[in-house]
Protein backbone atom coordinates (compact mmCIF):
# COMPACT_ATOMS: atom_id res chain seq x y z
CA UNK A 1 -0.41 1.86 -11.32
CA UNK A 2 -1.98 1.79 -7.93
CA UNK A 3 -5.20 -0.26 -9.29
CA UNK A 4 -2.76 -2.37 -10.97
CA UNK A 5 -1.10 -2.78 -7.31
CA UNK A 6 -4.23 -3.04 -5.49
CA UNK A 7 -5.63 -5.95 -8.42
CA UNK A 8 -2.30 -7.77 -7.50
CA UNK A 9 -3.32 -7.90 -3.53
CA UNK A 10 -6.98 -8.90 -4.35
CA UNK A 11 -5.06 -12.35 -6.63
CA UNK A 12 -2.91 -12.95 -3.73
CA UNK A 13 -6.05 -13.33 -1.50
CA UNK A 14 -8.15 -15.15 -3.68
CA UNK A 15 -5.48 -17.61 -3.92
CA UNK A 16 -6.00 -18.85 -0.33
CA UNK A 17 -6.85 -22.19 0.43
CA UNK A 18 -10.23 -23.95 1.97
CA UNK A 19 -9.22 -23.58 6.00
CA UNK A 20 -6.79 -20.33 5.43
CA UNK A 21 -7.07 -19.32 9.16
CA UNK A 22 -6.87 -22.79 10.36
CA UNK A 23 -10.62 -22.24 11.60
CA UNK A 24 -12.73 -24.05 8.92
CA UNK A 25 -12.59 -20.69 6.72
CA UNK A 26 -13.88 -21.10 2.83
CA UNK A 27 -11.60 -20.49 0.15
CA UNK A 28 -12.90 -17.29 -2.09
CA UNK A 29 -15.34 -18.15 -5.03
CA UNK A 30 -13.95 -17.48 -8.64
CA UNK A 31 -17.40 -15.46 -9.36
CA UNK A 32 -16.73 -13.15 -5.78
CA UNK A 33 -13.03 -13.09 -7.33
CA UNK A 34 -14.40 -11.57 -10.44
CA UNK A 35 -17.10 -9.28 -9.34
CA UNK A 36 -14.05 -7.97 -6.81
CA UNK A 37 -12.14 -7.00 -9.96
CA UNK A 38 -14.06 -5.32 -11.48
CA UNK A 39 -15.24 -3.02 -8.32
CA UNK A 40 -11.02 -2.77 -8.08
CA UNK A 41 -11.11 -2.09 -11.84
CA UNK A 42 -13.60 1.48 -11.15
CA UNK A 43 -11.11 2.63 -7.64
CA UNK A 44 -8.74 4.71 -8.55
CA UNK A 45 -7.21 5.06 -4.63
CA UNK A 46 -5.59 2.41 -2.34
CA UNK A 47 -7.60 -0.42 -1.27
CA UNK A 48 -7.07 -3.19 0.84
CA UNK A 49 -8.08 -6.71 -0.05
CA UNK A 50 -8.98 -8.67 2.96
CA UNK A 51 -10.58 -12.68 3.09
CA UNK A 52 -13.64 -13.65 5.22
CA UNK A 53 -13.92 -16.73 6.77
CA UNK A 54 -17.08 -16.79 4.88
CA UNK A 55 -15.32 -16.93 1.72
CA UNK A 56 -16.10 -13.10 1.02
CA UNK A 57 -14.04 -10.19 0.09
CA UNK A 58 -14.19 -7.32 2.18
CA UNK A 59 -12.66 -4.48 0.40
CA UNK A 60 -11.56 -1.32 2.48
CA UNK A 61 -10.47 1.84 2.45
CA UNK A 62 -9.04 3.72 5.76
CA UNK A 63 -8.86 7.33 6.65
CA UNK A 64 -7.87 9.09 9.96
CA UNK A 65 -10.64 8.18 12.31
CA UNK A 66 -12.77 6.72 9.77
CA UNK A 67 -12.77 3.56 7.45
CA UNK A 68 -15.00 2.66 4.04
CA UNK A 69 -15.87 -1.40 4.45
CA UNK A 70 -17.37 -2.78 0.74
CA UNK A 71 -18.05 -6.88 1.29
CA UNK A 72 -18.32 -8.38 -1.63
CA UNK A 73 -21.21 -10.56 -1.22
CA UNK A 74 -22.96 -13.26 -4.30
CA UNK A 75 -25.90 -11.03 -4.78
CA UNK A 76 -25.05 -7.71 -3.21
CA UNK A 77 -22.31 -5.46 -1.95
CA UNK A 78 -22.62 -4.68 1.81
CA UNK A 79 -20.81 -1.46 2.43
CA UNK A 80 -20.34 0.13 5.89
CA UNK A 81 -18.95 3.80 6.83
CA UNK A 82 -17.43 4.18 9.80
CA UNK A 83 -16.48 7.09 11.92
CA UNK A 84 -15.40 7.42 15.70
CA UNK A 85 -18.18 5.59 17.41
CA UNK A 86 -20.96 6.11 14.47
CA UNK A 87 -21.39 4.07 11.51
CA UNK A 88 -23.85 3.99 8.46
CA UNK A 89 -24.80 1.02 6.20
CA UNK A 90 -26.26 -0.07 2.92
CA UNK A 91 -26.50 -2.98 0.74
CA UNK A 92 -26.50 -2.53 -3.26
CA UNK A 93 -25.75 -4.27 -6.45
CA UNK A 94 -24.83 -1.25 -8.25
CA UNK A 95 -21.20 -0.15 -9.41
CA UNK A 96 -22.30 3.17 -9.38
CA UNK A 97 -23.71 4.05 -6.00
CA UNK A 98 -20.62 2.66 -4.61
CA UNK A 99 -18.20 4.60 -6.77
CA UNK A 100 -20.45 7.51 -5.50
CA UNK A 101 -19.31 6.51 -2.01
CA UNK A 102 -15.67 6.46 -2.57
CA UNK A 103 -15.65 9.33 -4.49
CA UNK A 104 -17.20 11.39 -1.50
CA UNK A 105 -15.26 9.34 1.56
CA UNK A 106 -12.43 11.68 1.60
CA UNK A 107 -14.41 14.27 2.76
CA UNK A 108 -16.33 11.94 5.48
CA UNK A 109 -19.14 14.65 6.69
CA UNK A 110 -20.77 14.32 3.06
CA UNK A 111 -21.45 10.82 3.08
CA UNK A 112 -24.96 9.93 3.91
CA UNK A 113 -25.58 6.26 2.82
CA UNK A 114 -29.31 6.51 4.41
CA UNK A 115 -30.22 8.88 1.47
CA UNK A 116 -28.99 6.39 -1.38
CA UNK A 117 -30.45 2.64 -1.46
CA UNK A 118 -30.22 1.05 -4.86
């Protein structure tokens, strides 16, 4: 149910148009759209959907104090933990390392992204 909720968020926001903001931003590629599913497709939790004016998907996950950013870039995913004032980052292209991540954000002190580069 909830990926089926959180799949229904990521079509709203691939539906926007070229110039969403009113700023010149891109509309979201059908191939981003697609490679955004299927992340969606392996996160069992809440996740928010939210446009770039790059024409990414940033998908994110908030906890008290602390928030789990995964852009969805052509290529790569760029995913960024943050905490307070500190934050950690890593680019991959696997499915796995970031289910890893998720699976370990709820308990925030046991994430280490610098240890895990794919």
């Amino acid at each position: 149910m909830i990926i089926a909720k959180n799949l229904q968020e990521l079509e709203l926001v691939s539906s926007l148009p070229q110039n969403w903001d009113g700023y010149g931003a891109l509309a979201i590629d059908s191939t981003l759209y697609q490679k955004a599913t299927e992340l969606i497709k392996r996160l069992p939790i809440k996740v928010y959907s939210i446009p770039t004016s790059s024409g990414s998907i940033q998908i994110e996950i908030h906890r008290k104090n602390s928030s789990l950013e995964i852009e969805v870039l052509p290529e790569t995913f760029s995913i960024l933990f943050e905490k307070n004032d500190m934050y950690q980052e890593l680019e991959t292209s696997d499915y796995p390392t970031i289910s890893t991540k998720v699976e370990l954000y709820p308990n925030p002190s046991s994430i280490n992204l610098e240890s895990m580069h794919s």
